[in-house]
Structures are given as C-alpha cells and as structure tokens.
N, C-alpha and C. Protein backbone atom coordinates (compact mmCIF):
# COMPACT_ATOMS: atom_id res chain seq x y z
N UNK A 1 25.24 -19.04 -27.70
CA UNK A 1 25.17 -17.74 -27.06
C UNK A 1 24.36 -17.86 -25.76
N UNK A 2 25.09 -17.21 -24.75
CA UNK A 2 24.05 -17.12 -23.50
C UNK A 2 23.24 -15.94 -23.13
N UNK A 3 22.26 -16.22 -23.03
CA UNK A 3 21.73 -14.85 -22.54
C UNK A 3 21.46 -14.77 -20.99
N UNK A 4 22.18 -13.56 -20.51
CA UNK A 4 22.06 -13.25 -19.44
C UNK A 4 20.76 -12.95 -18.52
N UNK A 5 20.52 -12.88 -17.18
CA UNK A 5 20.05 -12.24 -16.37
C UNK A 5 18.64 -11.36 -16.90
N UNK A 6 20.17 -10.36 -17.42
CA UNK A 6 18.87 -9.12 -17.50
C UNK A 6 18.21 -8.92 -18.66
N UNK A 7 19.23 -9.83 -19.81
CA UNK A 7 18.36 -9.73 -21.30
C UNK A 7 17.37 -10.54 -21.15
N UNK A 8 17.33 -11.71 -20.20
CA UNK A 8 16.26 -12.99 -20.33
C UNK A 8 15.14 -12.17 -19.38
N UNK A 9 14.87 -11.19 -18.60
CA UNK A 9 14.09 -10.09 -17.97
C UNK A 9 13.08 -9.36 -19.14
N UNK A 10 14.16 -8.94 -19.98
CA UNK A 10 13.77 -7.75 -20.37
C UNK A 10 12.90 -8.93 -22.25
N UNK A 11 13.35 -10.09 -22.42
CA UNK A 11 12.55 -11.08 -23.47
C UNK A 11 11.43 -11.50 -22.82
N UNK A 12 11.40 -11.99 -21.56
CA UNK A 12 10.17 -12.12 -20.53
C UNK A 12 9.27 -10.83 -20.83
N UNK A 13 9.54 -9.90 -20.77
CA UNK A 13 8.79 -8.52 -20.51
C UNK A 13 8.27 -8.10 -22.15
N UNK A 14 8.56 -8.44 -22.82
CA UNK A 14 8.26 -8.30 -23.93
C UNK A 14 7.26 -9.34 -24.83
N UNK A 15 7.76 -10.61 -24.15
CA UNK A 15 6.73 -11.59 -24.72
C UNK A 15 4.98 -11.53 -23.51
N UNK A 16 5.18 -10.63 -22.45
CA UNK A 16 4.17 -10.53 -21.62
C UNK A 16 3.50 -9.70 -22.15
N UNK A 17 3.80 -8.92 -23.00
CA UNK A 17 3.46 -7.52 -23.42
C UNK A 17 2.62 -8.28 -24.75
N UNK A 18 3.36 -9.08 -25.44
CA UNK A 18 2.86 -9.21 -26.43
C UNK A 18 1.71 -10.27 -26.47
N UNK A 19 1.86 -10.95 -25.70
CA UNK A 19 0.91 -12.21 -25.75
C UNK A 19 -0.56 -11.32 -24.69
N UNK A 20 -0.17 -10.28 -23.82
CA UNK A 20 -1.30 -9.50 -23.56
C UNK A 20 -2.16 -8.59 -25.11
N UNK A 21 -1.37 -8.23 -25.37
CA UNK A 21 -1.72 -7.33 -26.87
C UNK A 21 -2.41 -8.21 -28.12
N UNK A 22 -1.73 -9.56 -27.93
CA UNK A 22 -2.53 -10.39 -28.72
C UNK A 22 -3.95 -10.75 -28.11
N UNK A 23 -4.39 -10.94 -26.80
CA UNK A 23 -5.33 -11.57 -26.26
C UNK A 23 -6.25 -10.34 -26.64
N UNK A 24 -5.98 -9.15 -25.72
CA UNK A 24 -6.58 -7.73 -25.66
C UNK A 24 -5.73 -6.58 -26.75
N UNK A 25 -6.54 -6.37 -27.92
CA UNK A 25 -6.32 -5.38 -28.72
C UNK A 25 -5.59 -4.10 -28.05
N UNK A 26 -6.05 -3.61 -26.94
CA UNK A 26 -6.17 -2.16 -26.45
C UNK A 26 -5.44 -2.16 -25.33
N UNK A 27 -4.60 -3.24 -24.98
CA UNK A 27 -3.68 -3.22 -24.03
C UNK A 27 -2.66 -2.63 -24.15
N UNK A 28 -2.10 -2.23 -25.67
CA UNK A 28 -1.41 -1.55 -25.93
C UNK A 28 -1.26 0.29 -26.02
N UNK A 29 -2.78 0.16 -25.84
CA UNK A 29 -3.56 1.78 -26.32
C UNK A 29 -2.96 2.82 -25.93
N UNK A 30 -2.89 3.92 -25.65
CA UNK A 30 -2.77 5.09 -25.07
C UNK A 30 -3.43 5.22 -23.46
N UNK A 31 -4.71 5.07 -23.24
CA UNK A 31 -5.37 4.87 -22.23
C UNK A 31 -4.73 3.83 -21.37
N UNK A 32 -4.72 2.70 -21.95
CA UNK A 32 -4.70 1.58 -20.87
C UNK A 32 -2.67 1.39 -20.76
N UNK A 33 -1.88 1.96 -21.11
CA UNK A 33 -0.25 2.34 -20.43
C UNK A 33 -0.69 3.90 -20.08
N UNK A 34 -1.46 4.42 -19.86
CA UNK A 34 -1.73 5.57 -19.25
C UNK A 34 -2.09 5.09 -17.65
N UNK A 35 -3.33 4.47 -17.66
CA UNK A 35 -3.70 3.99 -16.86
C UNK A 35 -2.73 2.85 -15.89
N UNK A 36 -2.00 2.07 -16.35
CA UNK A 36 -1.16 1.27 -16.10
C UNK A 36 0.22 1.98 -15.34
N UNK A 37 0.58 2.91 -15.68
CA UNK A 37 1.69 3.95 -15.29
C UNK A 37 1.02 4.63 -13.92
N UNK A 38 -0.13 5.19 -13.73
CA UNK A 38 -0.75 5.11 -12.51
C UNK A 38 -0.70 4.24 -11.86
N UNK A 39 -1.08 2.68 -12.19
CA UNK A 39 -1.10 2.67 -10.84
C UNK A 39 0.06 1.78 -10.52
N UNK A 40 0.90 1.80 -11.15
CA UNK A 40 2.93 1.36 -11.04
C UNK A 40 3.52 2.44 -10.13
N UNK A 41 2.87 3.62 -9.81
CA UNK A 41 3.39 5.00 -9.63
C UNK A 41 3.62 4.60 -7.89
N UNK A 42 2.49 3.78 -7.19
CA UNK A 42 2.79 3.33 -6.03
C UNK A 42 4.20 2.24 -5.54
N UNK A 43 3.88 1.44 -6.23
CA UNK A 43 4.78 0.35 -6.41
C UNK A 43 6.13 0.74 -6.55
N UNK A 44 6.43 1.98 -7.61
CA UNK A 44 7.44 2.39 -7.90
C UNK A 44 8.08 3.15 -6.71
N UNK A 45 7.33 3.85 -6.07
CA UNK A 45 7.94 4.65 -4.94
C UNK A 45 8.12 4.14 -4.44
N UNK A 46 7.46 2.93 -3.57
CA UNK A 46 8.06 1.93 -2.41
C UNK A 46 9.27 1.15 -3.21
N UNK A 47 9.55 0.58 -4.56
CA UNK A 47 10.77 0.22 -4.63
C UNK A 47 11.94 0.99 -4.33
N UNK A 48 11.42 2.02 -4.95
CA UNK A 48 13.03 3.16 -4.57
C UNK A 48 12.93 3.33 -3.22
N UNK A 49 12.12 3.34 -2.50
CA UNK A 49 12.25 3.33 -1.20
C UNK A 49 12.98 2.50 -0.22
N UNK A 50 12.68 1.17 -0.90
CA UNK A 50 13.42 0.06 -0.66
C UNK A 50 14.86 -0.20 -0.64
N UNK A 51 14.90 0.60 -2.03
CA UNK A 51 16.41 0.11 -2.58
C UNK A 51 17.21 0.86 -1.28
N UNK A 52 16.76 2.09 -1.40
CA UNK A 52 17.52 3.00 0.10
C UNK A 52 17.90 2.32 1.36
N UNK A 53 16.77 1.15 1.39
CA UNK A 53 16.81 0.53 3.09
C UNK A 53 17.85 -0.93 2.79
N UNK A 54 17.62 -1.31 1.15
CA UNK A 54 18.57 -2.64 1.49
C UNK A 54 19.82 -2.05 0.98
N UNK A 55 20.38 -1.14 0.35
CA UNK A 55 21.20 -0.87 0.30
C UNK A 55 23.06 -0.92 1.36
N UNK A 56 22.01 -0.63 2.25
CA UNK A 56 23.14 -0.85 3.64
C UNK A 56 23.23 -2.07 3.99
N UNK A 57 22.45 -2.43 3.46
CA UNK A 57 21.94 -4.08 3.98
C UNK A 57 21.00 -4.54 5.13
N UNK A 58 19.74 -3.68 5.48
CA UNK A 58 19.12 -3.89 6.12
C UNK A 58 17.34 -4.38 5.45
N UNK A 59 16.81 -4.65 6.37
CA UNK A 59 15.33 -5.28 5.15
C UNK A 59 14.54 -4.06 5.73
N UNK A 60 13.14 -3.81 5.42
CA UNK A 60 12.15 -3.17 6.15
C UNK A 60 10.72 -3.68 5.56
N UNK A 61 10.30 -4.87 6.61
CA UNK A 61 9.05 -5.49 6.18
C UNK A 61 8.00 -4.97 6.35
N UNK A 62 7.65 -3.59 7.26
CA UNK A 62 6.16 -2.82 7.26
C UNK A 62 6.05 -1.81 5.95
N UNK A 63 6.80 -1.86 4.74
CA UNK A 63 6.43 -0.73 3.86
C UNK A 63 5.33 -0.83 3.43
N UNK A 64 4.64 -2.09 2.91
CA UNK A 64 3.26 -2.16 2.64
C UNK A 64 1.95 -2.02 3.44
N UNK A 65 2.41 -2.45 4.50
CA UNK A 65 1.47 -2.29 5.93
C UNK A 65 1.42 -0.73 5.76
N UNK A 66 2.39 -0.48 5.65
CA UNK A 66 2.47 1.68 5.98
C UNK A 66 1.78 2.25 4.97
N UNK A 67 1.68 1.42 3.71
CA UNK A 67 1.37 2.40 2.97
C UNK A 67 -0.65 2.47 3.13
N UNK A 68 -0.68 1.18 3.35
CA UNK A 68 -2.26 0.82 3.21
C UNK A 68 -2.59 1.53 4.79
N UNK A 69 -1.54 1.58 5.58
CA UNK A 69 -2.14 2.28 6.99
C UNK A 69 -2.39 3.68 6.54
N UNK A 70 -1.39 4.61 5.39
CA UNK A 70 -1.80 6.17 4.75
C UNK A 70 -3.28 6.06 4.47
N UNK A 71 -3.42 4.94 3.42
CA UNK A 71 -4.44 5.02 2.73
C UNK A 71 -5.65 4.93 3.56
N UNK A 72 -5.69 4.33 4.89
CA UNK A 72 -6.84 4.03 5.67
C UNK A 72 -7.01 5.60 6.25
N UNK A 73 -5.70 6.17 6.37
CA UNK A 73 -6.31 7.65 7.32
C UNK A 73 -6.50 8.58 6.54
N UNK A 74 -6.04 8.18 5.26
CA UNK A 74 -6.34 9.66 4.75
C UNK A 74 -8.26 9.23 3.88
N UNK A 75 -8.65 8.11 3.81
CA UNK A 75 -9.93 7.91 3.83
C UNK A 75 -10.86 7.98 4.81
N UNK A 76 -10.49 8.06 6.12
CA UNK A 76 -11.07 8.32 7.29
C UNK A 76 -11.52 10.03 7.57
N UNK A 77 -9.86 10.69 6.93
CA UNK A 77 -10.00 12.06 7.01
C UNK A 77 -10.93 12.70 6.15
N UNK A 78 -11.33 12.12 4.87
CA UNK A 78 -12.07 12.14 3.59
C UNK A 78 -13.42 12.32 3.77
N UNK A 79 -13.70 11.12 4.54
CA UNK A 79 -15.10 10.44 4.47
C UNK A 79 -15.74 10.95 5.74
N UNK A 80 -15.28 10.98 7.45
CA UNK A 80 -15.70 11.26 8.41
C UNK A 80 -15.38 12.37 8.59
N UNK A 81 -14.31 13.28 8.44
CA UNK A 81 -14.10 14.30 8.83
C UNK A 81 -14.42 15.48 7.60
N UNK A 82 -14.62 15.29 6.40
CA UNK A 82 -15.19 16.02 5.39
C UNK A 82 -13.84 17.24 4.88
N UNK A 83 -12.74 16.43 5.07
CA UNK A 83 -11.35 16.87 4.51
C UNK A 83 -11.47 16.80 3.31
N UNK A 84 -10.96 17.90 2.43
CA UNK A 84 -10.27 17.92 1.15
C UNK A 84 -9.35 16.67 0.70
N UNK A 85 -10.05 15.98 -0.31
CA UNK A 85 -8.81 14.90 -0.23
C UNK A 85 -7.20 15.28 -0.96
N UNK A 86 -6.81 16.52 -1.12
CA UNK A 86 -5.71 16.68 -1.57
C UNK A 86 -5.18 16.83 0.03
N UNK A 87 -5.71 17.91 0.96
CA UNK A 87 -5.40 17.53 2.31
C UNK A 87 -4.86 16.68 2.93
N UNK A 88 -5.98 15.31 2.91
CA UNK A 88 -5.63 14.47 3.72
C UNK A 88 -4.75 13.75 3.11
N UNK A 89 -4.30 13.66 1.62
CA UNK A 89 -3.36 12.68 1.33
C UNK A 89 -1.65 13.79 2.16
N UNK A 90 -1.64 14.52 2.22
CA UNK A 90 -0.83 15.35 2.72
C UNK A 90 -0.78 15.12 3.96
N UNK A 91 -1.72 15.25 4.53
CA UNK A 91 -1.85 14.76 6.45
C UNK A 91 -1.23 13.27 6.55
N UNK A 92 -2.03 12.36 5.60
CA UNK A 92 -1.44 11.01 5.59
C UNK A 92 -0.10 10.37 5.27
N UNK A 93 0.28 10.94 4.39
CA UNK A 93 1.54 10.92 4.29
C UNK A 93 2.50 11.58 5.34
N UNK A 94 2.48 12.74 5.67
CA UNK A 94 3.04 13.05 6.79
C UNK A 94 3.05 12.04 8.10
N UNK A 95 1.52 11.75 8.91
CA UNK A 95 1.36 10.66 9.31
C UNK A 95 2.60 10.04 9.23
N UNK A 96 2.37 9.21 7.89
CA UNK A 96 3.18 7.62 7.49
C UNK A 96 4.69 7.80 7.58
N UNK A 97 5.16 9.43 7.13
CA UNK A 97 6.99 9.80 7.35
C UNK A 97 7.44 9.95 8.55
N UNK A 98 6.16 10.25 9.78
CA UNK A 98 6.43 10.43 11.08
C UNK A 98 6.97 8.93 11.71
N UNK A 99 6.03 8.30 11.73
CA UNK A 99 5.86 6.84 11.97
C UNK A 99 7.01 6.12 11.35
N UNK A 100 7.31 6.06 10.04
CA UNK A 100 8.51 5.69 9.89
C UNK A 100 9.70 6.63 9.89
N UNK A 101 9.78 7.67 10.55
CA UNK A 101 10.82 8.62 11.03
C UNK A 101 11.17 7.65 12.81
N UNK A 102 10.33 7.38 12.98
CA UNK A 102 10.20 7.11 14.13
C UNK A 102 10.76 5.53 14.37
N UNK A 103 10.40 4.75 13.30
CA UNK A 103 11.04 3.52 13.36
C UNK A 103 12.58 3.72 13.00
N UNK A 104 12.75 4.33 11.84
CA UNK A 104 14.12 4.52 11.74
C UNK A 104 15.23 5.05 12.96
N UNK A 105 14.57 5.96 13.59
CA UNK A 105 15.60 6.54 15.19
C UNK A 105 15.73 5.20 15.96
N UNK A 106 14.36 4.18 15.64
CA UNK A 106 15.14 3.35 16.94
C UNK A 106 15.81 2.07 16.22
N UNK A 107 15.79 1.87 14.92
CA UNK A 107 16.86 1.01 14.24
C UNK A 107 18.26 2.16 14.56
N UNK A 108 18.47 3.64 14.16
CA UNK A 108 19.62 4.33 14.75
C UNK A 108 20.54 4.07 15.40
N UNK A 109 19.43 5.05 16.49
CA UNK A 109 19.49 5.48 17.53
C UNK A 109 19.64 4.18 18.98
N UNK A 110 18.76 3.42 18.81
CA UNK A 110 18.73 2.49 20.15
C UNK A 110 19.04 0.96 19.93
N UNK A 111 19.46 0.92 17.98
CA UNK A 111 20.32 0.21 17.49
C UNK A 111 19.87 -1.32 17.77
N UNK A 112 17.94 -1.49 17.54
CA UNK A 112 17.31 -2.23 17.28
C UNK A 112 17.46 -2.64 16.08
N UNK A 113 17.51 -4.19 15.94
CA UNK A 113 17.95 -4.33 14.53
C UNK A 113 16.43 -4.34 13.16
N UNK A 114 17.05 -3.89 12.36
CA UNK A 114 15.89 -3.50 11.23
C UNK A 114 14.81 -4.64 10.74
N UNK A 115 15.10 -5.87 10.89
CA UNK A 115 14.21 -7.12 10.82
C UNK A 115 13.27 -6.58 11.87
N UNK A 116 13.91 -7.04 13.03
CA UNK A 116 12.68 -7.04 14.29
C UNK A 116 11.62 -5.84 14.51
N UNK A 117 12.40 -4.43 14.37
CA UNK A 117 11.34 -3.13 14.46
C UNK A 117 10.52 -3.37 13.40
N UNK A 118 11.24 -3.61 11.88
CA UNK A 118 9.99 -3.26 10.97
C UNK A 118 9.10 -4.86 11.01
N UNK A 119 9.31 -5.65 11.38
CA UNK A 119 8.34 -6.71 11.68
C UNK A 119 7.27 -6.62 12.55
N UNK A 120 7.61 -6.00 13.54
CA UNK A 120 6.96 -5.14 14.76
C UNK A 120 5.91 -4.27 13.89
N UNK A 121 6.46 -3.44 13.58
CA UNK A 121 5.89 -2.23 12.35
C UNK A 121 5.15 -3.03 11.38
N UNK A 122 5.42 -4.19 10.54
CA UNK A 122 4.38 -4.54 9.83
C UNK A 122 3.23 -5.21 11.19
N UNK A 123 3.40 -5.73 11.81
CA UNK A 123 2.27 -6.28 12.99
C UNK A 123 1.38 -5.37 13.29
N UNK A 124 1.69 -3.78 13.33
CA UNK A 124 0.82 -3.15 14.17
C UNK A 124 0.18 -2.22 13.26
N UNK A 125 0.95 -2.07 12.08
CA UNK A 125 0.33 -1.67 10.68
C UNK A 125 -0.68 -2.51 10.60
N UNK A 126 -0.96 -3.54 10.47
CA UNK A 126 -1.77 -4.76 9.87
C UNK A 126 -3.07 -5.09 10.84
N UNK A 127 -2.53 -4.70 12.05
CA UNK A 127 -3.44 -4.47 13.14
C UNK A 127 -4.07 -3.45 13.89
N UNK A 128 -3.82 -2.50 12.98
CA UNK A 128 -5.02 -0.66 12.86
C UNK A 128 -6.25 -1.31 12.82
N UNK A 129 -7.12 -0.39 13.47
CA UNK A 129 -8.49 -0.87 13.21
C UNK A 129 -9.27 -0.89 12.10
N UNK A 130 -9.15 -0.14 11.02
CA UNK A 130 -9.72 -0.70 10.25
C UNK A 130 -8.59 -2.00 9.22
N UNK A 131 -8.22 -1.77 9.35
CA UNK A 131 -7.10 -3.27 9.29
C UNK A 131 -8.28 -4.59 9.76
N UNK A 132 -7.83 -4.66 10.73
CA UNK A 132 -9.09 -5.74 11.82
C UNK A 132 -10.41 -5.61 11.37
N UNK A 133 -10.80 -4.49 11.37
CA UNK A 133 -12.43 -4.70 10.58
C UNK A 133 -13.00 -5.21 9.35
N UNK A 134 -11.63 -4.61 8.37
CA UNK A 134 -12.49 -4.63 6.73
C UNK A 134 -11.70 -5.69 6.12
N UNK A 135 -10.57 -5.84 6.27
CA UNK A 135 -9.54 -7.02 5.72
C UNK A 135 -10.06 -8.24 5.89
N UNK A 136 -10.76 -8.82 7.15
CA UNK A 136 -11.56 -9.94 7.12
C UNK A 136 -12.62 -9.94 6.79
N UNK A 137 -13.40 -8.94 6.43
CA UNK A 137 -14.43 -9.09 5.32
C UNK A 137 -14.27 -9.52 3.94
N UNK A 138 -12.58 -8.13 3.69
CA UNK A 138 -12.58 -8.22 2.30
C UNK A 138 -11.93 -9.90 1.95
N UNK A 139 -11.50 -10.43 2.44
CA UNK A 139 -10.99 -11.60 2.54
C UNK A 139 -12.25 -12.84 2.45
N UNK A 140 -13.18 -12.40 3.07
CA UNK A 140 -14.94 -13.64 2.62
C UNK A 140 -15.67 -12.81 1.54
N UNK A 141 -15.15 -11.48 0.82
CA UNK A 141 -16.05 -10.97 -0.12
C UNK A 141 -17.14 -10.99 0.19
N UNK A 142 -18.03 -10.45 1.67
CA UNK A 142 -18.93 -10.00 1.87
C UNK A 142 -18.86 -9.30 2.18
N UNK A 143 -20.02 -8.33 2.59
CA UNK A 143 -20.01 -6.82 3.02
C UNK A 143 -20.27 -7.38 4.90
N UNK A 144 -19.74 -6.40 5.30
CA UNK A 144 -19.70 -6.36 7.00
C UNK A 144 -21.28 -5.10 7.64
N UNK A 145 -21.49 -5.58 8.50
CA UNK A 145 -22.51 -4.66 9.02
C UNK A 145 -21.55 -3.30 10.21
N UNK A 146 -21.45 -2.18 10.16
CA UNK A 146 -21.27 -1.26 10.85
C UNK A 146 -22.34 -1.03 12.11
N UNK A 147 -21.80 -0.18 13.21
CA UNK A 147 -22.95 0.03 14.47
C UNK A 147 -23.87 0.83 14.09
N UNK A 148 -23.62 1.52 12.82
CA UNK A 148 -24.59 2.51 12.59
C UNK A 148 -25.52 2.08 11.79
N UNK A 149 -25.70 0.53 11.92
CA UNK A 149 -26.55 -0.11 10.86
C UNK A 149 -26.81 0.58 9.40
N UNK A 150 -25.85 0.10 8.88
CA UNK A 150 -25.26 0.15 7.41
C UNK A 150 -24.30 -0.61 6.91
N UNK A 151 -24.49 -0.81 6.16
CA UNK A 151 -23.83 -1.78 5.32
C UNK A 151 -22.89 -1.51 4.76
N UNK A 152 -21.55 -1.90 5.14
CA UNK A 152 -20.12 -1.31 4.36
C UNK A 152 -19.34 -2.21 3.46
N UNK A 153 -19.12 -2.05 2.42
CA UNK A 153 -18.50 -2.99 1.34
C UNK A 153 -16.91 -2.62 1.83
N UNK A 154 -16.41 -3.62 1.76
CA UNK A 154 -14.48 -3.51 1.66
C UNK A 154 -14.17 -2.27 0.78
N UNK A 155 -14.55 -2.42 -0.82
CA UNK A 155 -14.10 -2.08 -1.54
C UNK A 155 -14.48 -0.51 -1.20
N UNK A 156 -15.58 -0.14 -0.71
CA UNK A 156 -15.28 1.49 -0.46
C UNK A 156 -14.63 1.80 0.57
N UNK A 157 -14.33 3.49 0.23
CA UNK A 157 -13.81 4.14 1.36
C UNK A 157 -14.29 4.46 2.10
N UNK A 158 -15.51 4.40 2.16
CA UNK A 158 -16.54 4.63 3.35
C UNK A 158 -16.33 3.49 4.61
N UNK A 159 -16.01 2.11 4.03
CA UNK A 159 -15.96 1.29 4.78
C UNK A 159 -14.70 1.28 5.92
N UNK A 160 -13.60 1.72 5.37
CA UNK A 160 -12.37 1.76 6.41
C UNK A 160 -13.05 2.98 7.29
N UNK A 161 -14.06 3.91 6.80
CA UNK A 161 -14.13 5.13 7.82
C UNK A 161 -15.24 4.65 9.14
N UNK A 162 -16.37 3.66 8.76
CA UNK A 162 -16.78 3.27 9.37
C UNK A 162 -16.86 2.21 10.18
N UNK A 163 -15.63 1.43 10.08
CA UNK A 163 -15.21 0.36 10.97
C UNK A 163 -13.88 1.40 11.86
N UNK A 164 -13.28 1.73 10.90
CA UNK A 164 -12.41 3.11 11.54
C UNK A 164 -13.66 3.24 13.07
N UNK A 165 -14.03 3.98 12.84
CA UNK A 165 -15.20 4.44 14.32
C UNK A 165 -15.61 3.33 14.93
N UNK A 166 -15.94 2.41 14.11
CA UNK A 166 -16.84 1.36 15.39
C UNK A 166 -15.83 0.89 15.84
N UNK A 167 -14.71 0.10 15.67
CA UNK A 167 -13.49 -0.44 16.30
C UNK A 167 -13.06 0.69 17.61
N UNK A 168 -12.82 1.93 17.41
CA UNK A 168 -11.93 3.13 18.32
C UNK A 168 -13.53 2.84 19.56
C-alpha cells in the first residue's frame, strides 16, 4: 500500500503531537491548544493571504516584513503616543492594507512584475527604523542603549518605540 502526500502529512502531524504529549503531559491540555491556536491565528492569515497571491501565479515576498512593519507601528502608537491599543492595531493594519494596496496597483496597474515590487517591499519593510535598530540587537541578545539613556531590550515594545524616535 502507498501512502500518499497528504496521508504521510497528516501521520507526520500526529506522531508530532504525540511524541510532544509524551515528553510534556499538558501539551495536550485545554490551555496550551488554546494558547497554540493564538498564536497560529497570525500565520494562518498570511497563508490565506498567500494562497490569493500564488494562486494566479504570482509570489509576494514582503508579507512577513509587512506584518512585523504593523506590529512596529502599532507599538510605537501604543507606547509613544499613548493610543488605545485596540486603536492602533486598527491604524496599523490599515497602515499595512494601504501599503500593500499600493504595491498591488503597481504589480496592476504599471505591470511591475510581482517578484521584483514585493522584493523591493520586503527590502524596505526590513529596513524601517526600528527594523535597523532593534533586529541587530535582537540578533546579539543584548539590550541596545537609546538617546534617552535607557536601556531597551528587543523583546519589549518599548524598544521598537524608542529606537522608532532615535533613528527618525
């Protein structure tokens, strides 16, 4: 008997499950596929997002750049500007549909091909300022010094807001 493709996927996915459940009791829990379904919830939207763009047969390599560029402004809007963060994830996202509203007219419209813009688009995603500031920190796992003499860890959101400013 052969097993296909998607059954040898879906025996993979099951022996991952299980050999996790054997290691960790509570991997199976309520909490932790609660927790786990969060944070798939990102991942998941950019796939379907995806599927939309290769569908025609085109690629789009800045989706991840875009998404971590939301996440930098709507922590900027959070932290420096003292926004509601239900707000700013709303501002940010808007942001991020503009921006890629905008790449899409000129794959369209001026019939740039979809490799090169969104390559472009991941470059300049990746190269936001706090991009440039905190990514090469978080990358030596030390904390970076800010102008406002303070000390900003990668891992907070404080930190994209305050390299955010010292970079602009």
């Amino acid at each position: 008997m052969r097993i296909t493709r998607e059954a040898f996927m879906v025996i993979a996915l099951v022996a991952i499950w299980a050999f996790f459940a054997w290691q960790a009791p509570v991997f199976l829990s309520a909490r932790n596929l609660s927790l786990l379904s969060i944070e798939l919830a990102v991942t998941a939207t950019l796939a379907l997002g995806m599927l939309l763009v290769l569908l025609p047969g085109h690629i789009d390599l800045s989706a991840g750049s875009g998404v971590g560029l939301a996440g930098a402004v709507a922590a900027v809007l959070i932290t420096w500007h003292g926004m509601p963060a239900p707000l700013a994830l709303v501002v940010a996202v808007v942001a991020t549909v503009a921006v890629w509203a905008l790449i899409g007219a000129l794959v369209i419209v001026e019939r740039v091909p979809a490799f090169i813009i969104t390559l472009g688009g991941l470059l300049v995603f990746r190269r936001a300022p706090p991009a440039r500031c905190c990514w090469r920190a978080a990358a030596r796992a030390m904390p970076i010094h800010c102008s406002r003499r303070t000390s900003c860890h990668p891992s907070l959101a404080g930190c994209w807001a305050r390299c955010w400013s010292r970079c602009w």
